[in-house]
Each structure stands twice: as structure tokens, then as C-alpha cells.
C-alpha atoms as a PDB file:
ATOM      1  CA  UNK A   1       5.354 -16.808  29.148  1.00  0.00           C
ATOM      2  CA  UNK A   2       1.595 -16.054  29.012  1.00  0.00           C
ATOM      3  CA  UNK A   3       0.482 -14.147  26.407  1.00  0.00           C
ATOM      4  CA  UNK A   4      -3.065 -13.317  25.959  1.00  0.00           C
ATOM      5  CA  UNK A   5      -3.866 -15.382  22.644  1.00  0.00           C
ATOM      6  CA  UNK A   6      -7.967 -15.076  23.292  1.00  0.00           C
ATOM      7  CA  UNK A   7      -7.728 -11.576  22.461  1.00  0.00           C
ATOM      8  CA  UNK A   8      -5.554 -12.495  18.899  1.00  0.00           C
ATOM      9  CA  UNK A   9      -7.947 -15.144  18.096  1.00  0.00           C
ATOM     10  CA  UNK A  10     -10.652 -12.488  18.673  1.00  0.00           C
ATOM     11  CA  UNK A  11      -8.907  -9.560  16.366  1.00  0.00           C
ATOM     12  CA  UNK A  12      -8.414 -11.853  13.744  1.00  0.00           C
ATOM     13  CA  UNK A  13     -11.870 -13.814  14.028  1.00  0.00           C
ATOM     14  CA  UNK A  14     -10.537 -17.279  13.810  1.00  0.00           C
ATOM     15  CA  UNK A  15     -10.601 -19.575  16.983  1.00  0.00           C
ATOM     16  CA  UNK A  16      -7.748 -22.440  16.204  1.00  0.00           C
ATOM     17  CA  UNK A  17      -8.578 -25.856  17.650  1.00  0.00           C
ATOM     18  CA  UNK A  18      -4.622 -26.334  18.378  1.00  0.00           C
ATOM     19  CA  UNK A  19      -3.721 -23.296  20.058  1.00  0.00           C
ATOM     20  CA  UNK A  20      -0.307 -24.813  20.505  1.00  0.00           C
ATOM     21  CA  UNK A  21      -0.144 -24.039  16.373  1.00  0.00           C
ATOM     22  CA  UNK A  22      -0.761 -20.416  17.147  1.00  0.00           C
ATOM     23  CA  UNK A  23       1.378 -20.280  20.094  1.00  0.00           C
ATOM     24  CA  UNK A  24       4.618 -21.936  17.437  1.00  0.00           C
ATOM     25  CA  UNK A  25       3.815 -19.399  15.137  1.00  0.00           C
ATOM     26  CA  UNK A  26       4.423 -16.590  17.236  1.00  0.00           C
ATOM     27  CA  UNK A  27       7.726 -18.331  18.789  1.00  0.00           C
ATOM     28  CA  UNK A  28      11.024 -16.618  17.516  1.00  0.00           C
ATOM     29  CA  UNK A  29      13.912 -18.705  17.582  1.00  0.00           C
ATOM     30  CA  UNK A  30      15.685 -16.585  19.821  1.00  0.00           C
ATOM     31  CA  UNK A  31      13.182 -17.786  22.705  1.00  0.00           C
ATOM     32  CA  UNK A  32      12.922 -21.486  21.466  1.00  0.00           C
ATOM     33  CA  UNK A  33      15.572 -22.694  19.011  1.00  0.00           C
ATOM     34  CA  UNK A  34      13.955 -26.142  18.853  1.00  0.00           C
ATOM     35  CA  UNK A  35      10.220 -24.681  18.966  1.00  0.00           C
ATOM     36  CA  UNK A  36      10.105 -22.054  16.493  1.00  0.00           C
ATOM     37  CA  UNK A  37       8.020 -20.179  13.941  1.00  0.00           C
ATOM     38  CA  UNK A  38      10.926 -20.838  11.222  1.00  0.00           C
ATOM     39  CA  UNK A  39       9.170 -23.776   9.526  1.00  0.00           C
ATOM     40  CA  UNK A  40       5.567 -22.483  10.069  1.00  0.00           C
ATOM     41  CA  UNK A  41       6.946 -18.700   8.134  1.00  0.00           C
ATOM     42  CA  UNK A  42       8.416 -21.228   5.193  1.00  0.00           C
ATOM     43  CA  UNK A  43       4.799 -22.611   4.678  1.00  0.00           C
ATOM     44  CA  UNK A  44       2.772 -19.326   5.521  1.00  0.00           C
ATOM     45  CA  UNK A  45       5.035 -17.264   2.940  1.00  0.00           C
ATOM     46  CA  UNK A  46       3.967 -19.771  -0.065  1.00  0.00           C
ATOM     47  CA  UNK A  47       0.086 -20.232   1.050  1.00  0.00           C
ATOM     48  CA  UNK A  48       0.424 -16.449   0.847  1.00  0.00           C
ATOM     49  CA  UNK A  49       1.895 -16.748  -2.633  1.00  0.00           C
ATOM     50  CA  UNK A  50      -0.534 -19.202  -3.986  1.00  0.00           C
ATOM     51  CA  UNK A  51      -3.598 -17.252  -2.467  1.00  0.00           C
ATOM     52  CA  UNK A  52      -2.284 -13.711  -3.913  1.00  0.00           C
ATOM     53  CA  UNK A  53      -1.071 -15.081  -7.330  1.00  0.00           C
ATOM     54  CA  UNK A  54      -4.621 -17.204  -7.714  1.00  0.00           C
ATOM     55  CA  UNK A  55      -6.818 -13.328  -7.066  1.00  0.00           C
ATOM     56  CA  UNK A  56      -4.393 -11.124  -9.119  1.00  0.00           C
ATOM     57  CA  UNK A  57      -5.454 -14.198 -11.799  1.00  0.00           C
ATOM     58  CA  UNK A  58      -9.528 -13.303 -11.164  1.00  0.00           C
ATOM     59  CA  UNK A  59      -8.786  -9.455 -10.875  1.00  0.00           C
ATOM     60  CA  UNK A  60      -6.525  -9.354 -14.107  1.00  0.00           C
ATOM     61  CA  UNK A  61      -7.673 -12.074 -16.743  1.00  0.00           C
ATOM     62  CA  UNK A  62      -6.021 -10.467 -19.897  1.00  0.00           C
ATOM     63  CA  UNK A  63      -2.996  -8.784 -17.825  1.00  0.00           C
ATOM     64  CA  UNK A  64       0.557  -9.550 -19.424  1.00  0.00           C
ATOM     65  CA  UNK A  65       2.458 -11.869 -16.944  1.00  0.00           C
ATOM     66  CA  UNK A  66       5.298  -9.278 -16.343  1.00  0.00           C
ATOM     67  CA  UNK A  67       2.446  -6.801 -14.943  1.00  0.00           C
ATOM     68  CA  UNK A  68       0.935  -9.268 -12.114  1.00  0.00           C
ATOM     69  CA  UNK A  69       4.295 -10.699 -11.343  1.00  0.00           C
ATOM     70  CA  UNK A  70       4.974  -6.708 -10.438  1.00  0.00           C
ATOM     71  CA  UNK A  71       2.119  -6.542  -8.497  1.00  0.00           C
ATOM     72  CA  UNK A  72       2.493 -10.227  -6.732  1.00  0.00           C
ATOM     73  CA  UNK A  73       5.795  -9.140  -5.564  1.00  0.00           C
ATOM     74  CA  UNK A  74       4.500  -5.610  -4.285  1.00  0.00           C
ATOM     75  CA  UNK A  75       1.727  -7.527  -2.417  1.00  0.00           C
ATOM     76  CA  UNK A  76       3.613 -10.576  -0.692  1.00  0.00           C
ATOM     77  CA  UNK A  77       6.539  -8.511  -0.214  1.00  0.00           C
ATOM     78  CA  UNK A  78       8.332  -8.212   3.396  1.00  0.00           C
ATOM     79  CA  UNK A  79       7.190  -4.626   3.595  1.00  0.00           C
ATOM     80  CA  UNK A  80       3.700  -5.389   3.306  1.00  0.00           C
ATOM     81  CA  UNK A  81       3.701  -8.566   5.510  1.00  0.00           C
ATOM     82  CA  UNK A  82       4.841  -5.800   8.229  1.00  0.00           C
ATOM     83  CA  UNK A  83       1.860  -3.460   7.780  1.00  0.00           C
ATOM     84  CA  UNK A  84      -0.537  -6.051   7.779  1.00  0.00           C
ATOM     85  CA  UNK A  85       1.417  -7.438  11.349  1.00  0.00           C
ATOM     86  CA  UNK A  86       1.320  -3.847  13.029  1.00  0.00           C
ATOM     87  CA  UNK A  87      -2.385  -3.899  12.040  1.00  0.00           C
ATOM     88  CA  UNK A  88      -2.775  -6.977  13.718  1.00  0.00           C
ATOM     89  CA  UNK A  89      -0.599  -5.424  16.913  1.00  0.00           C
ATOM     90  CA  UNK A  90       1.544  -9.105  16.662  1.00  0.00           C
ATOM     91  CA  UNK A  91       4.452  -7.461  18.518  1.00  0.00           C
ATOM     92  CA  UNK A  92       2.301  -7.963  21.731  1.00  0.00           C
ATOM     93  CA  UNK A  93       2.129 -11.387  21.242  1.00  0.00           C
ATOM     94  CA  UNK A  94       5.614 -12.460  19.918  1.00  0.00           C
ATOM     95  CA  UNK A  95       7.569 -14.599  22.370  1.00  0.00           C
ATOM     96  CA  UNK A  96      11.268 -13.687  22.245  1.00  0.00           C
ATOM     97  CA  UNK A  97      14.218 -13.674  24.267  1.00  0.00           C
ATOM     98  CA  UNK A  98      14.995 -11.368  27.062  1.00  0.00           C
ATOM     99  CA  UNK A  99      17.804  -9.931  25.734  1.00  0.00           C
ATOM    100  CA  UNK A 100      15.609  -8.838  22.525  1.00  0.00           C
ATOM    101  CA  UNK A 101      13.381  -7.446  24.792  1.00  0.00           C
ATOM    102  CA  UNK A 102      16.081  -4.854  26.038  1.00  0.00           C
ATOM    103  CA  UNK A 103      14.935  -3.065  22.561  1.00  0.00           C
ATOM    104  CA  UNK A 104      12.372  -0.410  22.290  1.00  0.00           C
ATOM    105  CA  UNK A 105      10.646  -2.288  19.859  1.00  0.00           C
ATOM    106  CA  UNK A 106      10.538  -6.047  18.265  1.00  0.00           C
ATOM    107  CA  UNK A 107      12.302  -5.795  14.755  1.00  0.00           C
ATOM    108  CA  UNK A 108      11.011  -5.284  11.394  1.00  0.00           C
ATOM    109  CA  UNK A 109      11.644  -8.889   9.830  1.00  0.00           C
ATOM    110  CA  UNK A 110      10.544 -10.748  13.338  1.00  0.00           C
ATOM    111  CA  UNK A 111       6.894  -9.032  12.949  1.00  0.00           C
ATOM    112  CA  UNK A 112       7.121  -9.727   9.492  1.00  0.00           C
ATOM    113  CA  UNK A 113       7.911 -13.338   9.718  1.00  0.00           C
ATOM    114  CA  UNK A 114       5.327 -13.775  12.170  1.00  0.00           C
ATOM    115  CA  UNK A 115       2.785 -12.671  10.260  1.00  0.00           C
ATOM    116  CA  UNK A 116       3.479 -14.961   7.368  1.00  0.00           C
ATOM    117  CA  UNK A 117       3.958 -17.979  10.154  1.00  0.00           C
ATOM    118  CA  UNK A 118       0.198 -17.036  11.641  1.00  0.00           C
ATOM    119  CA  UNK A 119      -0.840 -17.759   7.621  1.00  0.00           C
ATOM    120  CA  UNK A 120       1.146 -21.067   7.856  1.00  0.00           C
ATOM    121  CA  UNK A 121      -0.516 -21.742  11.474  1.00  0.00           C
ATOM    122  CA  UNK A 122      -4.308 -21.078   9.823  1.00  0.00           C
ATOM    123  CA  UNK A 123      -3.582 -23.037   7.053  1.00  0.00           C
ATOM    124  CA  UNK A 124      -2.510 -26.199   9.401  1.00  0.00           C
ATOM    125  CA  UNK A 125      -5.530 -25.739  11.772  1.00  0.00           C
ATOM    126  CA  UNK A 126      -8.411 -24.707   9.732  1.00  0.00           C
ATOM    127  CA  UNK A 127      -7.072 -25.922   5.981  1.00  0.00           C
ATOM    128  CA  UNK A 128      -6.784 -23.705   2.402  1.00  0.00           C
ATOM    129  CA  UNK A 129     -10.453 -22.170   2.072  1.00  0.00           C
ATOM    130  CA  UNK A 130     -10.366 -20.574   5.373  1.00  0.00           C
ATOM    131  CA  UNK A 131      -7.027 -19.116   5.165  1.00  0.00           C
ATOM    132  CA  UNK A 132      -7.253 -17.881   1.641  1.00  0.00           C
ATOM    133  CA  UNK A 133     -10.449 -15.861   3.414  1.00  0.00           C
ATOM    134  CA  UNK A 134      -8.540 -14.673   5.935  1.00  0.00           C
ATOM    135  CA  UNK A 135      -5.825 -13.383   3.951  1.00  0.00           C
ATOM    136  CA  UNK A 136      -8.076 -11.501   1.310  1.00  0.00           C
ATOM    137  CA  UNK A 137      -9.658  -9.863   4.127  1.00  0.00           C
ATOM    138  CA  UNK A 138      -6.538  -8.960   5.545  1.00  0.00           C
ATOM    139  CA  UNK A 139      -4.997  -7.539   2.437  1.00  0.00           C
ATOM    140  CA  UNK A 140      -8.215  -6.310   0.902  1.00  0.00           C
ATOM    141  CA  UNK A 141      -6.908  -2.008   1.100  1.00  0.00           C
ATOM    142  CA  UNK A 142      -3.438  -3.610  -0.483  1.00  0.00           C
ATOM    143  CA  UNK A 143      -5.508  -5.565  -3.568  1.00  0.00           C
ATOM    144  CA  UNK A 144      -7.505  -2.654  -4.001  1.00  0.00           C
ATOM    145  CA  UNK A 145      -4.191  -0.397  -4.711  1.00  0.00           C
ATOM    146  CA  UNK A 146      -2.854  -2.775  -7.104  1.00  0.00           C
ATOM    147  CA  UNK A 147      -6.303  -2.198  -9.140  1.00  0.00           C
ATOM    148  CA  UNK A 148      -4.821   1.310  -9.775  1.00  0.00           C
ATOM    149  CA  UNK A 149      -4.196   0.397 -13.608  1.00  0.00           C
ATOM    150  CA  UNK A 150      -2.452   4.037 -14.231  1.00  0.00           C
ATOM    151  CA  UNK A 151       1.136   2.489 -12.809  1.00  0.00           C
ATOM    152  CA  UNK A 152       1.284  -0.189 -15.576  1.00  0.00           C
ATOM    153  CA  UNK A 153       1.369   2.878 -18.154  1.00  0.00           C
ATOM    154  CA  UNK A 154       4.692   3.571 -18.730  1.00  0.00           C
ATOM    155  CA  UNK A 155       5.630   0.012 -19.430  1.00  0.00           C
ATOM    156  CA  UNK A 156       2.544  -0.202 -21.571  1.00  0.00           C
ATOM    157  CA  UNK A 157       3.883   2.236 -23.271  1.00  0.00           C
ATOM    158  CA  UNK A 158       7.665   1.085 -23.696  1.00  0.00           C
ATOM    159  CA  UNK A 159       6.266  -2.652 -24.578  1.00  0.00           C
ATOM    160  CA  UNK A 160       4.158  -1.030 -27.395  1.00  0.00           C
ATOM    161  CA  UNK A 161       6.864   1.349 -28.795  1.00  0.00           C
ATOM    162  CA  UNK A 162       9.303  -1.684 -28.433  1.00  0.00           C
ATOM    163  CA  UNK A 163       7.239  -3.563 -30.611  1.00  0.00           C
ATOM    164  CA  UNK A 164       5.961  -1.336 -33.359  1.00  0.00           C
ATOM    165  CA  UNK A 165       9.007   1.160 -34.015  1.00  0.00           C
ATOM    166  CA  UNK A 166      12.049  -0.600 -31.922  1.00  0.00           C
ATOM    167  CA  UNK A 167      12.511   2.043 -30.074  1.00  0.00           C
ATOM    168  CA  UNK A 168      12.122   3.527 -26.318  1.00  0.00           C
ATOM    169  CA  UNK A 169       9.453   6.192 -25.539  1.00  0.00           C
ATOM    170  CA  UNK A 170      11.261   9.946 -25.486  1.00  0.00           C
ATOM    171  CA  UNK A 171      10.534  11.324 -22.376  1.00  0.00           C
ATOM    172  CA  UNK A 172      11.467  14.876 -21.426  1.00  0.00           C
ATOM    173  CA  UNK A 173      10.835  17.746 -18.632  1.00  0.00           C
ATOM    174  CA  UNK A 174       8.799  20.570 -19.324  1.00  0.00           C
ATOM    175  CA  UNK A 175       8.517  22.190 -16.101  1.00  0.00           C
ATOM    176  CA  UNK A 176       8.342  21.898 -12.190  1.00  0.00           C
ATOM    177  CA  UNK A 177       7.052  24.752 -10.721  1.00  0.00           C
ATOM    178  CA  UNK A 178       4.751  25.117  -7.003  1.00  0.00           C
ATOM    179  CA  UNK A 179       6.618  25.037  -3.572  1.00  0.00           C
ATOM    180  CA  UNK A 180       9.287  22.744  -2.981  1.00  0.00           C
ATOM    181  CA  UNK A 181       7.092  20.680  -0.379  1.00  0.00           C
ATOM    182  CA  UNK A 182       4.362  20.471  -2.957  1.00  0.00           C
ATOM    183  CA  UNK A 183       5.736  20.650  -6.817  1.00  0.00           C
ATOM    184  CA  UNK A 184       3.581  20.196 -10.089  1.00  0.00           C
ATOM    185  CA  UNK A 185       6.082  18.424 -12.290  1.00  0.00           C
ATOM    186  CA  UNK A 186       5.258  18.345 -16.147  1.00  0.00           C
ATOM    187  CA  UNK A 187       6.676  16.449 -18.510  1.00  0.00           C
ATOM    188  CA  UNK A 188       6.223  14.994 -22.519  1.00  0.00           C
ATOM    189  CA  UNK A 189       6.507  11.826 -24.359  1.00  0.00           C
ATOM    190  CA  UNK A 190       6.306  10.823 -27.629  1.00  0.00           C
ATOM    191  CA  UNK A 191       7.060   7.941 -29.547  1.00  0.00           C
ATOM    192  CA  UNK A 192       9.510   7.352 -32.997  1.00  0.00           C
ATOM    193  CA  UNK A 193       8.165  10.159 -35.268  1.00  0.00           C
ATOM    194  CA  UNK A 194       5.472  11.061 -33.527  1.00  0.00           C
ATOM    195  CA  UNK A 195       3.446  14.084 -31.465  1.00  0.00           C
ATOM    196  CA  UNK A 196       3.876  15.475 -27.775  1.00  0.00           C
ATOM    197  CA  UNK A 197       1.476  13.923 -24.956  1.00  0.00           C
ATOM    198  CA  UNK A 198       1.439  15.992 -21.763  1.00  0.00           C
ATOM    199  CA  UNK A 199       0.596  14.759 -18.284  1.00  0.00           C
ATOM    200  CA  UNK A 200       1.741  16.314 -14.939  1.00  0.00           C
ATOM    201  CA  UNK A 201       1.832  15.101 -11.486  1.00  0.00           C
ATOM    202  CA  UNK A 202       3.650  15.671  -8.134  1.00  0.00           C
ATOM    203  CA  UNK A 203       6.337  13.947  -9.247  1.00  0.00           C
ATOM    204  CA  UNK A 204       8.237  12.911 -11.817  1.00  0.00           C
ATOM    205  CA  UNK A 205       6.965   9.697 -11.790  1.00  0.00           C
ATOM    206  CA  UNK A 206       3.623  10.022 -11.763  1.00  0.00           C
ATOM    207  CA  UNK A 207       3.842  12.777 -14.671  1.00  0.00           C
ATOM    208  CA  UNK A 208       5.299  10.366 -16.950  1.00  0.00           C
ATOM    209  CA  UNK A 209       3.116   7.887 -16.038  1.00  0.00           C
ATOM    210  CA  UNK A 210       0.035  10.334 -16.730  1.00  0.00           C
ATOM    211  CA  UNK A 211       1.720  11.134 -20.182  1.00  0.00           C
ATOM    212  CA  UNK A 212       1.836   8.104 -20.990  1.00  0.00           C
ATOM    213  CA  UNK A 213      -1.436   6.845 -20.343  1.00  0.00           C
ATOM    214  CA  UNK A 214      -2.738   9.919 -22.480  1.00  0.00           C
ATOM    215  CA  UNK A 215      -0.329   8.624 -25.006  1.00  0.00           C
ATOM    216  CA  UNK A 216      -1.607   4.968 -24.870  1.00  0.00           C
ATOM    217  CA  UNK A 217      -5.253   5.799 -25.285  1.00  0.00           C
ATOM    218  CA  UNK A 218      -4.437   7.665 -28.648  1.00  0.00           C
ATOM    219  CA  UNK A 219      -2.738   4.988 -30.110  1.00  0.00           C
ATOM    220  CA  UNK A 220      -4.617   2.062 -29.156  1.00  0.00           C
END
């Protein structure tokens, strides 16, 4: 089947000197079961590692290993791989077999495979420098996200309170009030013996998380 791999190439600004490589990579097994992207997904998914893992390092010098193994596995994550493969439009390219074809749409894990096997493909045609480029630029809006430090707050929070009074934070709600569609949730925590910090925030989540970072800065 022809595919028009000139216009890939082009999109993601790397010409391959063994097209074939590219051609593999975007190969499901259901169209070749000798010929496949299987073994080129295997090495894509752990260049993908190694490149996310060494720039969370740079980004996050004095981070607690708990925290960047929370955002390596948000990053490299199956979920993500298929954003960054709809970006890329890979379902035009994938070869796979007619009968898959009957489906509106190629599945979730097959564009998300492929996208990790077109790592593993630069990697094998243009070697680590290039591909650890083309990967940062590809998940530069997903690094950025991670930089967001006002997630890590709550466990912050729990590791400090763990540590100094053996005990969890007390969180409790305050109030949710607004439209259903749109709430402002507010909530308090405060640590063994200690005073109230407020935060609020569409959701729960995020309120606690907004709490507690007020609650961090005024003990640290």
C-alpha cells in the first residue's frame, strides 16, 4: 500500500535515509505479522524514557525522586503518546489490515504504539542527539505543564507533616457554592496542633492543593 511518507517526513522535519525504517514503524502486525512495528515500539518506548527522565533531571535538580517519577509517568504515558500521534495525524499513515479498516477510526493503542515506534525508527536512522531533539520538540506544551509546581503541594505537604508530627494533613470542606457547571469549592487544612489555611478552586482537588501550598509557604 502507498502511503504518502514525503508529507510525514515533512510534518515532522526529519528526512530518514532508510525509509524502509519509517515505513516498519508504521506497520501494525495485523497487516505484516513478520514485518511489524512491535520491536521498533519496544525500543522507541525506552529512548522515550531515557530522553524524558534525563530533562525532568535538568528542569528539577533538587526535586524528591517520588515527584519526577510522577511526572515521568504522566509524560511517557500511553495517553500522551496518543496526543502527540493525533498531532502528528499518524492514523493516515498506519498500514493495517483490511478488516481493521472496516472501523471508523484506527484504535487508541495502535496510534499510540506507532508513535513510540516512529521514536524507535529516528533513533535507528539518525542516532540519540537527533531524536532526543525531536522528542523535546514534540512534547515541549506537555514539559511545560509538568513545570506547574502547585500539583506537588499536597504531597509536599503530607511528606512534611509525616515527618515532623507523624501525622496526615486534616483536610476538610468549607463550602461549594456557584452553578453546578462551574462550582468554587473551598476547603481547609491544617496540620497536628496547628491553624486553618484556606485555598479554593473549581474543584476539590485543586482547593486542597491551593491550601496547601498556602500552608507550605508558612511553614517552610
Amino acid at each position: 500500500m502507498q502511503k504518502n511518507y514525503h508529507s510525514l517526513q515533512k510534518k515532522i522535519k526529519i528526512k530518514f535515509k532508510n525509509t524502509n525504517i519509517l515505513i516498519k514503524a508504521l506497520t501494525h502486525k495485523s497487516f505484516d505479522k513478520k514485518n511489524n512495528n512491535e520491536k521498533i515500539e519496544f525500543l522507541g518506548d525506552r529512548v522515550l524514557g531515557l530522553v524524558i527522565a534525563k530533562k525532568l533531571l535538568e528542569i528539577y535538580p533538587d526535586e524528591k525522586e517520588g515527584i519526577l517519577d510522577k511526572k515521568f509517568a504522566s509524560l511517557v504515558n500511553k495517553k500522551t503518546c496518543l496526543v502527540i500521534a493525533n498531532e502528528l495525524d499518524l492514523e493516515k499513515y498506519i498500514l493495517i489490515s483490511n478488516s481493521r479498516k472496516m472501523n471508523s477510526k484506527v484504535e487508541d493503542k495502535i496510534l499510540s504504539d506507532a508513535c513510540e515506534a516512529i521514536i524507535g525508527a529516528v533513533y535507528l536512522d539518525k542516532g540519540f542527539n537527533v531524536v532526543e531533539k525531536f522528542i523535546l520538540e514534540l512534547w515541549k506544551d506537555q514539559i511545560d505543564k509538568s513545570v506547574i509546581t502547585q500539583i506537588d503541594a499536597k504531597t509536599k505537604l503530607q511528606e512534611y507533616s509525616l515527618k515532623v508530627y507523624r501525622k496526615l494533613p486534616i483536610y476538610k470542606l468549607i463550602s461549594n457554592t456557584g452553578p453546578r457547571h462551574q462550582p468554587t469549592i473551598k476547603v481547609s487544612v491544617k496540620l497536628y496542633d496547628g491553624k486553618n489555611y484556606y485555598g479554593e478552586g473549581k474543584s476539590k482537588k485543586d482547593a486542597e492543593q491551593n491550601a496547601a501550598s498556602l500552608c507550605l509557604n508558612n511553614y517552610k
